[in-house]
Protein backbone atom coordinates (compact mmCIF):
# COMPACT_ATOMS: atom_id res chain seq x y z
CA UNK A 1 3.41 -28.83 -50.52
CA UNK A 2 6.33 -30.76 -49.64
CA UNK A 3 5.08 -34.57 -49.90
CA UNK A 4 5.22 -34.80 -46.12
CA UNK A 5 2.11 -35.79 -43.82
CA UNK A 6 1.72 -33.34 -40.92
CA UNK A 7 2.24 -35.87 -38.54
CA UNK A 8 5.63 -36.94 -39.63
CA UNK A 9 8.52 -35.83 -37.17
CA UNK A 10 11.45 -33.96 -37.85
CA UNK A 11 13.80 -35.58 -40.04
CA UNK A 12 16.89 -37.13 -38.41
CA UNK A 13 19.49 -34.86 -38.47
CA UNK A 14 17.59 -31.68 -37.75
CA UNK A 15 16.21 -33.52 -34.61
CA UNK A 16 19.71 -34.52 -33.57
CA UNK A 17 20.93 -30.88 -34.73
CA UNK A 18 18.29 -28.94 -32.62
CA UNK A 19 18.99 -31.86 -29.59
CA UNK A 20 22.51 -30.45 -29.80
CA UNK A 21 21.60 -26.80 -30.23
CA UNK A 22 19.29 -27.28 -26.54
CA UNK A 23 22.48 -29.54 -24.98
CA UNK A 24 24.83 -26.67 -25.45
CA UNK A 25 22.46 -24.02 -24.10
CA UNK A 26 21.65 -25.40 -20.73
CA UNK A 27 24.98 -26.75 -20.30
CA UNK A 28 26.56 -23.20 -20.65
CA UNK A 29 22.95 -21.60 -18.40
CA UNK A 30 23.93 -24.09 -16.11
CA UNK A 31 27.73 -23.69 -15.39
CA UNK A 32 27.39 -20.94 -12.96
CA UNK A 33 25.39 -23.13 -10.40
CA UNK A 34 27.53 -26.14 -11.25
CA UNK A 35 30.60 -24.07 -10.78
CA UNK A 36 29.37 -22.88 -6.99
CA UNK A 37 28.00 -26.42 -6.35
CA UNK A 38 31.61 -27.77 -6.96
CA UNK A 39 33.00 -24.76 -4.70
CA UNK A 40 30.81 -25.44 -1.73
CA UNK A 41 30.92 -29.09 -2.10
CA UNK A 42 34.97 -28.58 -1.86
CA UNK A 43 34.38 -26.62 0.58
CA UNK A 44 33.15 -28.95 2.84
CA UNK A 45 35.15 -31.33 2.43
CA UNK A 46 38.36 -29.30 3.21
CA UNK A 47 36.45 -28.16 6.70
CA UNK A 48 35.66 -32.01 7.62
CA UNK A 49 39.26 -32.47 7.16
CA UNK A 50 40.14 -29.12 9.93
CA UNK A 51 41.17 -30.17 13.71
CA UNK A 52 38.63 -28.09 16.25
CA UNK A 53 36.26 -26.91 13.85
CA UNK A 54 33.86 -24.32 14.18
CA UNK A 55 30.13 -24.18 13.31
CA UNK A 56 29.66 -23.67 9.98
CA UNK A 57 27.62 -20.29 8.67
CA UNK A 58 23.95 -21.14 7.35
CA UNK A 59 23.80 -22.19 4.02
CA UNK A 60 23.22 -19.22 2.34
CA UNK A 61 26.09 -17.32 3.99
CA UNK A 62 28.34 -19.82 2.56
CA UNK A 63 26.94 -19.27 -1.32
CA UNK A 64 27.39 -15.81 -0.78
CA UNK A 65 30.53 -15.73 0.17
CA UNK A 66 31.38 -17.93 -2.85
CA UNK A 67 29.44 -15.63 -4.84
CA UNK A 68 31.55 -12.87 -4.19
CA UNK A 69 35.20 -14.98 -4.10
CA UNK A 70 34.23 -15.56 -7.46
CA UNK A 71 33.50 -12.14 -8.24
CA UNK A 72 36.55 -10.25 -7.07
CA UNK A 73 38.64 -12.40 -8.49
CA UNK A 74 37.60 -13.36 -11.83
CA UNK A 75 34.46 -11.46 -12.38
CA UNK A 76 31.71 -12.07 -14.28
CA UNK A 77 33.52 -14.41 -16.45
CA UNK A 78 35.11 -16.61 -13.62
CA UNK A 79 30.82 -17.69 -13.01
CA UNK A 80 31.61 -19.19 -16.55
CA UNK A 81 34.87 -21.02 -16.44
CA UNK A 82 34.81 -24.34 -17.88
CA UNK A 83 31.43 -23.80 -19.65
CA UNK A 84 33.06 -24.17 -23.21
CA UNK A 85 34.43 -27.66 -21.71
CA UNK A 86 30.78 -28.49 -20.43
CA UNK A 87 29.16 -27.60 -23.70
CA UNK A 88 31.21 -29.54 -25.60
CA UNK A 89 30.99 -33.03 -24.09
């Protein structure tokens, strides 16, 4: 009805429009595991820098406990901090 062959793609800006629309999405899904990524990664790098360390907990001890850092002290929102930044670049 429109002119248009079936096989013809999206045009341009609707493409680039629902690109964007997907971009912002998984960016903001995302920001929770990036934020604890960051936490842990930081983490570990202050504890390399620690005279007589200890053994550090299993992995999953340490996400929990940054789980719940989070949690008490920013709540659900703080799992979300710096998603607006993330979405928009």
């Amino acid at each position: 009805a429109s002119g248009r062959d079936e096989t013809d793609g999206l045009p341009t800006w609707q493409a680039a429009s629902c690109g964007s629309v997907a971009g912002v999405f998984s960016a903001v899904c995302t920001t929770p595991l990036d934020l604890l990524r960051t936490r842990l990664n930081l983490r570990g790098s202050h504890e390399d820098c620690t005279v007589g360390r200890r053994p550090s907990p299993p992995a999953l001890a340490l996400l929990r406990e940054e789980v719940l850092d989070v949690y008490r002290n920013r709540g659900v929102r703080g799992f979300f901090a710096g998603g607006l930044c993330r979405a928009a670049w």
